[in-house]
Protein backbone atom coordinates (compact mmCIF):
# COMPACT_ATOMS: atom_id res chain seq x y z
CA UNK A 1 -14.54 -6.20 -1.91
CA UNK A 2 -15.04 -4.23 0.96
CA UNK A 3 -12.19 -3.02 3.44
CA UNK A 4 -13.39 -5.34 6.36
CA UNK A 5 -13.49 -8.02 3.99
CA UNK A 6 -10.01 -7.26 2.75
CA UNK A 7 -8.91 -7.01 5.99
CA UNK A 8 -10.28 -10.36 6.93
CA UNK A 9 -8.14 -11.70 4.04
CA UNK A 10 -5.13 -11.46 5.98
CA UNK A 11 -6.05 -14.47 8.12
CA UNK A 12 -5.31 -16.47 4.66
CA UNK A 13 -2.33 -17.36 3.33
CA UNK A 14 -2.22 -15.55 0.45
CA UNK A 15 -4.09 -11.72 -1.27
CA UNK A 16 -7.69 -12.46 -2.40
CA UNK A 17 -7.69 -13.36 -6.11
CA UNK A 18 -8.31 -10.60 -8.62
CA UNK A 19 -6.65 -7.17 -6.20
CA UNK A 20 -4.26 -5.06 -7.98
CA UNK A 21 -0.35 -4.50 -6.95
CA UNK A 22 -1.52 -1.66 -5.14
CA UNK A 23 -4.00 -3.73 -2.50
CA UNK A 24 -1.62 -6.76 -2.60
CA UNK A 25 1.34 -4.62 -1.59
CA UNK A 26 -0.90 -3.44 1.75
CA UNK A 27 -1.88 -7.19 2.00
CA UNK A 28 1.82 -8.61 1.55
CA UNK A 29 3.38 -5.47 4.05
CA UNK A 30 0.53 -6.65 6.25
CA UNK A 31 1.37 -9.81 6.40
CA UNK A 32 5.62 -8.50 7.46
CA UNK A 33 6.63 -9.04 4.14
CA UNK A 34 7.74 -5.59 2.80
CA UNK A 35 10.12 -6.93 0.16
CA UNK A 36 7.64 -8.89 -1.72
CA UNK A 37 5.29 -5.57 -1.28
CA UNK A 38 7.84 -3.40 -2.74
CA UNK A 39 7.97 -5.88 -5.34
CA UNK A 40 4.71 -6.45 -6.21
CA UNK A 41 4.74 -2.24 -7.29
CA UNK A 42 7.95 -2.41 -9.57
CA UNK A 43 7.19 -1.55 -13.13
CA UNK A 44 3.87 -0.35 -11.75
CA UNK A 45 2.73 3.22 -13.53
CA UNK A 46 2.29 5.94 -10.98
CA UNK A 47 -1.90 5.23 -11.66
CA UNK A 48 -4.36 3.54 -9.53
CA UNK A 49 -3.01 4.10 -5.98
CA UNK A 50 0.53 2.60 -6.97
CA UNK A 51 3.05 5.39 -6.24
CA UNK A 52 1.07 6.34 -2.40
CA UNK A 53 1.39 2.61 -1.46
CA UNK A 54 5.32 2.83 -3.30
CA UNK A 55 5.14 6.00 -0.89
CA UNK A 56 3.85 4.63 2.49
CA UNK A 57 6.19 1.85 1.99
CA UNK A 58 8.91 3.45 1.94
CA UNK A 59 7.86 5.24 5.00
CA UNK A 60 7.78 1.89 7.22
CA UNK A 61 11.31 1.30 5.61
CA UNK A 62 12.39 4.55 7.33
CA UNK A 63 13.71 6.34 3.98
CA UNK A 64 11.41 9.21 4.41
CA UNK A 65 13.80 11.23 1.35
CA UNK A 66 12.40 7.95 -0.95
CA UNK A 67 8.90 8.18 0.52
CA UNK A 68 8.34 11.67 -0.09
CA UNK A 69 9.96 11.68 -3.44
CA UNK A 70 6.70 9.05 -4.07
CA UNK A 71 4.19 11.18 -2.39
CA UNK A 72 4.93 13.96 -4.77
CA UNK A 73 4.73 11.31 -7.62
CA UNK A 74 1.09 10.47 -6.19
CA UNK A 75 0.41 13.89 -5.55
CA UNK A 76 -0.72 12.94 -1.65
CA UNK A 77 0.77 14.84 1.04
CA UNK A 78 3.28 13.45 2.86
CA UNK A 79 1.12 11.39 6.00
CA UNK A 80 1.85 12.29 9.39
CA UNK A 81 -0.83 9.54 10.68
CA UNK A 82 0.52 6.44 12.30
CA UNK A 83 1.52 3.98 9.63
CA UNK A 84 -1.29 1.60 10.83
CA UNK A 85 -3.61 4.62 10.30
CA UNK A 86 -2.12 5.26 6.79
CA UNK A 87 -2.40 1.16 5.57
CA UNK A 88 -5.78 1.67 6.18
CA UNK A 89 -6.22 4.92 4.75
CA UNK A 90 -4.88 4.00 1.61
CA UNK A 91 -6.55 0.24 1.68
CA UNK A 92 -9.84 2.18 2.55
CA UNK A 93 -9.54 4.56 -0.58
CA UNK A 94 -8.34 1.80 -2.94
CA UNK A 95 -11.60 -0.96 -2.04
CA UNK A 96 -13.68 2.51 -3.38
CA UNK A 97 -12.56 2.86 -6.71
């Protein structure tokens, strides 16, 4: 899947078939629905892009302690891009692995 195509997704009512918790998180916080992101990543390992999203959502919670905490765990820098800039960032890098 490609990141326009994921993005396109978001039009739909639910995540595309087949995405990991990772991409489904973005897709869910997209789509205003940060608790069911934040759920969709718990019991997740660290691996595979889990721990940034865990990370940037945190950061559009506003518990920047929490969201660095997972930054470290993803070993990512804490992002000082707008959190628009960092969803797609992060959606960007996962639809490449």
């Amino acid at each position: 899947m490609t990141f326009d195509e994921f993005k396109a997704s978001l039009s739909d009512d639910a995540p595309p078939e087949g995405v990991g918790a990772p991409l489904r998180a973005l897709w869910l916080d997209a789509a205003n629905d940060w608790d069911g992101a934040h759920d969709a990543l718990q019991g997740q390992p660290d691996l595979n892009g889990s721990a940034w999203v865990h990370a940037y959502l945190h950061r559009v919670e506003g518990d920047l302690p929490n969201a660095n905490g997972w930054y470290r765990r993803a070993q990512k820098p804490a992002s000082s891009a707008s959190l628009p800039e960092e969803w797609e960032e992060i959606a960007r890098a996962l639809l490449e692995d």
